[in-house]
PDB file of N, CA and C in Angstrom:
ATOM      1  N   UNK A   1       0.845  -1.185   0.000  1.00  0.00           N
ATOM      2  CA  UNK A   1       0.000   0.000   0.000  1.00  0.00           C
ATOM      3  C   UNK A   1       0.885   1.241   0.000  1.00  0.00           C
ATOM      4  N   UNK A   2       0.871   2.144  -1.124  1.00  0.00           N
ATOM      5  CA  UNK A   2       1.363   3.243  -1.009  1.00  0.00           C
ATOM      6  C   UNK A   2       0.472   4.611  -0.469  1.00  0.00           C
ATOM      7  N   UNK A   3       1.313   5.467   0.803  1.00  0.00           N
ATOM      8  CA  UNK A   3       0.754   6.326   1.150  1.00  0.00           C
ATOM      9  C   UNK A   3       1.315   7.529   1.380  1.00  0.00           C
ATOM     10  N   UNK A   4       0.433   8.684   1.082  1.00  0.00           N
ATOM     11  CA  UNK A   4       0.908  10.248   0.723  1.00  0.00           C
ATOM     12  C   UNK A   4       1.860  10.431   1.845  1.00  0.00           C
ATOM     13  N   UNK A   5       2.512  11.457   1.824  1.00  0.00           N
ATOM     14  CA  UNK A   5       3.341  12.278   3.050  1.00  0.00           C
ATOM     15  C   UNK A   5       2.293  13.027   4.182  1.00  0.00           C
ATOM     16  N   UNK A   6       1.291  13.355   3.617  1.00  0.00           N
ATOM     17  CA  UNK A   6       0.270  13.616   4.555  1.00  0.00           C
ATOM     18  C   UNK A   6      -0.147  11.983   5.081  1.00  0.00           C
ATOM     19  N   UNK A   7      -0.640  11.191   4.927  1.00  0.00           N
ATOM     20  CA  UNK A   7      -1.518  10.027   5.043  1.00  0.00           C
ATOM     21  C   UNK A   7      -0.037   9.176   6.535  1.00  0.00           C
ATOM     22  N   UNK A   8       0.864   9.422   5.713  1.00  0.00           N
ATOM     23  CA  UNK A   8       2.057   8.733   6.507  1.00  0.00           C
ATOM     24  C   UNK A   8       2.537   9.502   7.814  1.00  0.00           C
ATOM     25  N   UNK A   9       2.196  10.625   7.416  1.00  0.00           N
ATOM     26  CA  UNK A   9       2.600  11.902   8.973  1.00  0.00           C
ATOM     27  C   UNK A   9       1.469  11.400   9.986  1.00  0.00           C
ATOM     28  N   UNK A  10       0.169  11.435   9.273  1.00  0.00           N
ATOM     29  CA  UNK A  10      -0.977  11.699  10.767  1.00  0.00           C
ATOM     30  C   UNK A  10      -1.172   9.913  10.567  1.00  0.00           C
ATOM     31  N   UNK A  11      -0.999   8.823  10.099  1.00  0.00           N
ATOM     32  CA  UNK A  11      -0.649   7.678  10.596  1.00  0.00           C
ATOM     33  C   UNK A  11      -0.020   7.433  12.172  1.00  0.00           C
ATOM     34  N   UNK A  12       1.332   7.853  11.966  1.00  0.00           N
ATOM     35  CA  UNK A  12       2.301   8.259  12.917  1.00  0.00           C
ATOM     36  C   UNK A  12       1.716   9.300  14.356  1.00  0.00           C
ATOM     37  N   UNK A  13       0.703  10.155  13.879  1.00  0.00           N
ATOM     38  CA  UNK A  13      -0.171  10.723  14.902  1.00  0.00           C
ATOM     39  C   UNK A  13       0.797  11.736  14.989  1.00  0.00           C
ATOM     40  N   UNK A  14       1.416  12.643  14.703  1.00  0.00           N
ATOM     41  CA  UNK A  14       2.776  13.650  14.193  1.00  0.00           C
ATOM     42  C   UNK A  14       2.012  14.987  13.598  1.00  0.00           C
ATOM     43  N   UNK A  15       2.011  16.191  14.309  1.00  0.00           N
ATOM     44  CA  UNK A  15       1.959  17.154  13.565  1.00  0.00           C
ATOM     45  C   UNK A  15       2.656  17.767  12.925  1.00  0.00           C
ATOM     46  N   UNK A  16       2.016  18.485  11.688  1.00  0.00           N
ATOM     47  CA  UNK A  16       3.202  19.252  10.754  1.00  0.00           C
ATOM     48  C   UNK A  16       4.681  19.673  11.506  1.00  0.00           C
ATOM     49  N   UNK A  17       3.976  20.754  12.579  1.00  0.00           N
ATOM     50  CA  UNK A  17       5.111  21.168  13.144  1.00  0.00           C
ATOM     51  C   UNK A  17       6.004  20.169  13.973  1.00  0.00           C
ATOM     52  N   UNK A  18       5.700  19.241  14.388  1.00  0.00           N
ATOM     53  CA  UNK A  18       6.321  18.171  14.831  1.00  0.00           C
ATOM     54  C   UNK A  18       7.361  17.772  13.765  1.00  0.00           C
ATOM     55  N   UNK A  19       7.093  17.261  12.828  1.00  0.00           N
ATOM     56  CA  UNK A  19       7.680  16.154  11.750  1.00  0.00           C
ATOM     57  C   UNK A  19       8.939  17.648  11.301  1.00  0.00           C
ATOM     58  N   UNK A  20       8.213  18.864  11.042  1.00  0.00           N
ATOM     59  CA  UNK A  20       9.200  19.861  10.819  1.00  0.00           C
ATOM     60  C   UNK A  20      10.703  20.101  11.366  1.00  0.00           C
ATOM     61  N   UNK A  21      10.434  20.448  12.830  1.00  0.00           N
ATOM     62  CA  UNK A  21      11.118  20.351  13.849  1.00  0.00           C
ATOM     63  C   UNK A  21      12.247  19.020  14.150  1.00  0.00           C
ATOM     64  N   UNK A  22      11.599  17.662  13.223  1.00  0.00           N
ATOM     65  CA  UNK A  22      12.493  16.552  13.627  1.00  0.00           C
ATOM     66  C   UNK A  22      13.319  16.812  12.118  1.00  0.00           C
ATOM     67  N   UNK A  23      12.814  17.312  11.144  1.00  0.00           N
ATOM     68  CA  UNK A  23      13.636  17.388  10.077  1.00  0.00           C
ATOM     69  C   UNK A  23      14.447  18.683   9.853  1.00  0.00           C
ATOM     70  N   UNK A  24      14.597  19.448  10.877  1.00  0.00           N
ATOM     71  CA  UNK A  24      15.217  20.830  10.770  1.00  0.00           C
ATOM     72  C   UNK A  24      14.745  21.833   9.607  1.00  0.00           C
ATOM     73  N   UNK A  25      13.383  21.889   9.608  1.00  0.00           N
ATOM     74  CA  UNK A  25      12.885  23.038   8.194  1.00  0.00           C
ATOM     75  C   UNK A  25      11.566  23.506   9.366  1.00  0.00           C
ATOM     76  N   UNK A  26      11.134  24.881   8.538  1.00  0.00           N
ATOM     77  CA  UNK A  26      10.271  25.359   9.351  1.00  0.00           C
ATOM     78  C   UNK A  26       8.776  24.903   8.448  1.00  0.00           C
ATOM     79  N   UNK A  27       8.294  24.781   9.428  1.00  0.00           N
ATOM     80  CA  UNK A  27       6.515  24.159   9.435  1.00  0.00           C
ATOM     81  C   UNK A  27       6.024  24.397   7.775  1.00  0.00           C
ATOM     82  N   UNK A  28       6.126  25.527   7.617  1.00  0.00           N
ATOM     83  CA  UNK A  28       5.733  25.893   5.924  1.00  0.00           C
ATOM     84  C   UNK A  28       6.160  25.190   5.240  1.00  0.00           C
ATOM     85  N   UNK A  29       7.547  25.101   5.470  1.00  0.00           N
ATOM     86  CA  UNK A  29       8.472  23.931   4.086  1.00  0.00           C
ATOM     87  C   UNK A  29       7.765  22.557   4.178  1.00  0.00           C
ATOM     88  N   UNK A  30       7.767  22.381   5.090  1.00  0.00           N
ATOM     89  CA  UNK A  30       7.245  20.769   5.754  1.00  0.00           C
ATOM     90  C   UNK A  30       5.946  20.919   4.652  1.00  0.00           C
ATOM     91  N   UNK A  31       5.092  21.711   4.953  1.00  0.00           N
ATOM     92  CA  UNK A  31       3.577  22.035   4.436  1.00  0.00           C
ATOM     93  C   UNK A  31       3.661  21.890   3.267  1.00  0.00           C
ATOM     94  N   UNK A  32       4.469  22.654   2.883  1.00  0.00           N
ATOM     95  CA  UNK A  32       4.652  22.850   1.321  1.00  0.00           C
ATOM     96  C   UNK A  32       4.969  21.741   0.285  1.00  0.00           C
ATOM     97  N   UNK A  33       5.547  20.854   1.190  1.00  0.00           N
ATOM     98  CA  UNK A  33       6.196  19.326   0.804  1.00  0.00           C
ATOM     99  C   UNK A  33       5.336  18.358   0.597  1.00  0.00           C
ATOM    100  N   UNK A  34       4.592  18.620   2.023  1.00  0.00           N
ATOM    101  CA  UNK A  34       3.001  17.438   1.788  1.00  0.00           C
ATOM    102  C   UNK A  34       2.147  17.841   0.572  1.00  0.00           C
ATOM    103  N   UNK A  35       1.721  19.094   0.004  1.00  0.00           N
ATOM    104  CA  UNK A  35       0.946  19.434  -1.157  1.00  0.00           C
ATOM    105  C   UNK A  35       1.744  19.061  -2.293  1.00  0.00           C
ATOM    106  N   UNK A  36       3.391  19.193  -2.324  1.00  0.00           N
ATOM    107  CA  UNK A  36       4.327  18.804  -3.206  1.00  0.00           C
ATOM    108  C   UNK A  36       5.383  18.079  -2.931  1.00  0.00           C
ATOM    109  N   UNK A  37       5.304  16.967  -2.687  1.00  0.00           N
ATOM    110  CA  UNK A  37       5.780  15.871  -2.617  1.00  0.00           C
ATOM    111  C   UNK A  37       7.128  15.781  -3.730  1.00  0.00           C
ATOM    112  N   UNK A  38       7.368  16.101  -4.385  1.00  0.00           N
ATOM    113  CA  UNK A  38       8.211  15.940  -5.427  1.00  0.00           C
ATOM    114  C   UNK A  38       9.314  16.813  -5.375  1.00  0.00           C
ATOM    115  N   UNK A  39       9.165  17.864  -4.408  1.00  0.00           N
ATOM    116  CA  UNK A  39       9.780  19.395  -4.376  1.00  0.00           C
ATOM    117  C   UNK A  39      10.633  18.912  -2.903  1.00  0.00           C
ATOM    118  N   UNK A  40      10.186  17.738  -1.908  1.00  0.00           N
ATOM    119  CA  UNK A  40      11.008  17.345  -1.395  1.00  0.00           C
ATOM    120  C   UNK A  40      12.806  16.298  -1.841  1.00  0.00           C
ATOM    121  N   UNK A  41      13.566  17.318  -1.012  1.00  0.00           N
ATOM    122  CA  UNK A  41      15.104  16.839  -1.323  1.00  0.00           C
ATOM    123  C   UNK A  41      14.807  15.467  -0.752  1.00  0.00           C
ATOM    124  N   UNK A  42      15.922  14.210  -1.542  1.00  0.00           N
ATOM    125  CA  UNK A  42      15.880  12.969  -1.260  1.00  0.00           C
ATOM    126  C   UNK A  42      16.344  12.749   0.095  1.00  0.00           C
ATOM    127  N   UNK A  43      17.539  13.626   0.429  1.00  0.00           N
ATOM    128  CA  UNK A  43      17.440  13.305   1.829  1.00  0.00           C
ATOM    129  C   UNK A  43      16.716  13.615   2.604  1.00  0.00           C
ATOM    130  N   UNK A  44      15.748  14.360   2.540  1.00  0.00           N
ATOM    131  CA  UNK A  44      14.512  14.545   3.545  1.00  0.00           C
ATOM    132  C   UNK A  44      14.117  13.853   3.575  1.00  0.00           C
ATOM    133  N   UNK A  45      13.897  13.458   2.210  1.00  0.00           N
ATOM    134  CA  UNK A  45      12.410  12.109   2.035  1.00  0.00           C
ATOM    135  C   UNK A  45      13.141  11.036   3.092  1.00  0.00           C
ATOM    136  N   UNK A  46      14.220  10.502   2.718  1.00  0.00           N
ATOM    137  CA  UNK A  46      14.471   9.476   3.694  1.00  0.00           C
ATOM    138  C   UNK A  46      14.649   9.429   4.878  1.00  0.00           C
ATOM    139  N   UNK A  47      14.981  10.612   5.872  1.00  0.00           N
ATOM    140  CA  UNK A  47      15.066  11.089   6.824  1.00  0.00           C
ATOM    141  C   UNK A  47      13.651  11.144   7.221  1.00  0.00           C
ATOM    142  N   UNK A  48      12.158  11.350   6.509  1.00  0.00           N
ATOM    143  CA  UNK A  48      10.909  11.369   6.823  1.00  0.00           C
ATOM    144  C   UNK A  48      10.704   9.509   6.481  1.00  0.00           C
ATOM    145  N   UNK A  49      10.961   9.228   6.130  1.00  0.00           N
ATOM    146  CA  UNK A  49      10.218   7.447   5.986  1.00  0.00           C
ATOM    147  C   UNK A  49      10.743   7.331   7.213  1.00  0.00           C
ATOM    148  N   UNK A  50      12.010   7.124   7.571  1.00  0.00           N
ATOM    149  CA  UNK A  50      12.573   6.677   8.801  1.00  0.00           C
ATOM    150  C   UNK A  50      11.568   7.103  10.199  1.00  0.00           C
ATOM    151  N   UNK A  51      11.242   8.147   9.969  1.00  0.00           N
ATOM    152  CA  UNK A  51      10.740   9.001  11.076  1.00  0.00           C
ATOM    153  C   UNK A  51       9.200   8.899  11.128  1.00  0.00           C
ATOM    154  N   UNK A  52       8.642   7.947  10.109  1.00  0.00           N
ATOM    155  CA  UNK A  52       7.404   7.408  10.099  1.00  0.00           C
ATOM    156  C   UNK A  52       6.976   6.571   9.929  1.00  0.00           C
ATOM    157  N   UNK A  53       8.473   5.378  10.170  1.00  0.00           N
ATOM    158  CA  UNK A  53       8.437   4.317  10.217  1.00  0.00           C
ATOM    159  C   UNK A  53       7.976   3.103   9.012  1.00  0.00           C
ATOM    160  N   UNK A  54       8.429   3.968   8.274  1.00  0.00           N
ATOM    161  CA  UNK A  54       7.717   3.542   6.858  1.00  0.00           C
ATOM    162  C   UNK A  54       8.762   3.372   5.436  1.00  0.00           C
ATOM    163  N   UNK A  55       9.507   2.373   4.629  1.00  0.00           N
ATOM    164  CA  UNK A  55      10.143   2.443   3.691  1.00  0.00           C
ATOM    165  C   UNK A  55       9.686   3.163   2.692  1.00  0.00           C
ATOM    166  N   UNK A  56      10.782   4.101   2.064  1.00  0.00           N
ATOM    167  CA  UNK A  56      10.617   5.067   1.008  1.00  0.00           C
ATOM    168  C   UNK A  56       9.877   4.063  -0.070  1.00  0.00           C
ATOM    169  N   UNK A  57       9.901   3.216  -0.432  1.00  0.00           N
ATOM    170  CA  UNK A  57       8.454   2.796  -1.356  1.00  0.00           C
ATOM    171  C   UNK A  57       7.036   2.817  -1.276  1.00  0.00           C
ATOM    172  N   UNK A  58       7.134   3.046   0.310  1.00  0.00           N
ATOM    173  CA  UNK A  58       5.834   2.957   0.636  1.00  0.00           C
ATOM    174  C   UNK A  58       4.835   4.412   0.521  1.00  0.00           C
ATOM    175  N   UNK A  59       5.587   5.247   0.406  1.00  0.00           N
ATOM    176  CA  UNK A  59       5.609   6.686   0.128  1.00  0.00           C
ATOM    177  C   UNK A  59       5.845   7.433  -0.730  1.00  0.00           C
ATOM    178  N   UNK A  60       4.538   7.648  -1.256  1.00  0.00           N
ATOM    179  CA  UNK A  60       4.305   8.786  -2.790  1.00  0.00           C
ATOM    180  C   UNK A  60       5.000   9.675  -2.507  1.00  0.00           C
ATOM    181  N   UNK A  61       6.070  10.240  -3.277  1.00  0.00           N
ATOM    182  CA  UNK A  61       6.700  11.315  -3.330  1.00  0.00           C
ATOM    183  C   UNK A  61       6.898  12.225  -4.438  1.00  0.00           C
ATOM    184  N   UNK A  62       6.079  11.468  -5.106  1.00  0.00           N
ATOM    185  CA  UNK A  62       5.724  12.575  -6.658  1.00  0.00           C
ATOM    186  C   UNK A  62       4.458  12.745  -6.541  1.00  0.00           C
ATOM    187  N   UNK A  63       3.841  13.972  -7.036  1.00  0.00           N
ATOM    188  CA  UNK A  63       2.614  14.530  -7.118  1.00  0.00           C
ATOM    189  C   UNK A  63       2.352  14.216  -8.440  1.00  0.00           C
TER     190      UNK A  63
END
C-alpha cells in the first residue's frame, strides 16, 4: 500500500510542526512538501520514511 506524506505523517499521529522540527525546516516547508511531494530533497524524504516508520516505497513522493 502506497501512502501520501500527509496520510504517513498523521498515521504516525505527528503534527506538521512536529515532523518539521524533527527534520530541521520550518513548518511551511514541511507544508509545502506534503501538497508537493516531489519538491522534497531525497534526503529529507528518507530522513521522513525513517521518522514514520515507513520504507521510502511505501511513500508517494511525486505529485
Amino acid at each position: 500500500m502506497t501512502l501520501t506524506v500527509k496520510q504517513a505523517r498523521q498515521l504516525k499521529g505527528w503534527t506538521q510542526k512536529r515532523v518539521a522540527a524533527e527534520l530541521g525546516v520550518h513548518r511551511q516547508t514541511f507544508s509545502k512538501w506534503e501538497s508537493n511531494p516531489d519538491e522534497m530533497p531525497v534526503g529529507k524524504a528518507k530522513q521522513f520514511s525513517k521518522l514514520v516508520d515507513r520504507s521510502v516505497d511505501e511513500i508517494f513522493f511525486i505529485a
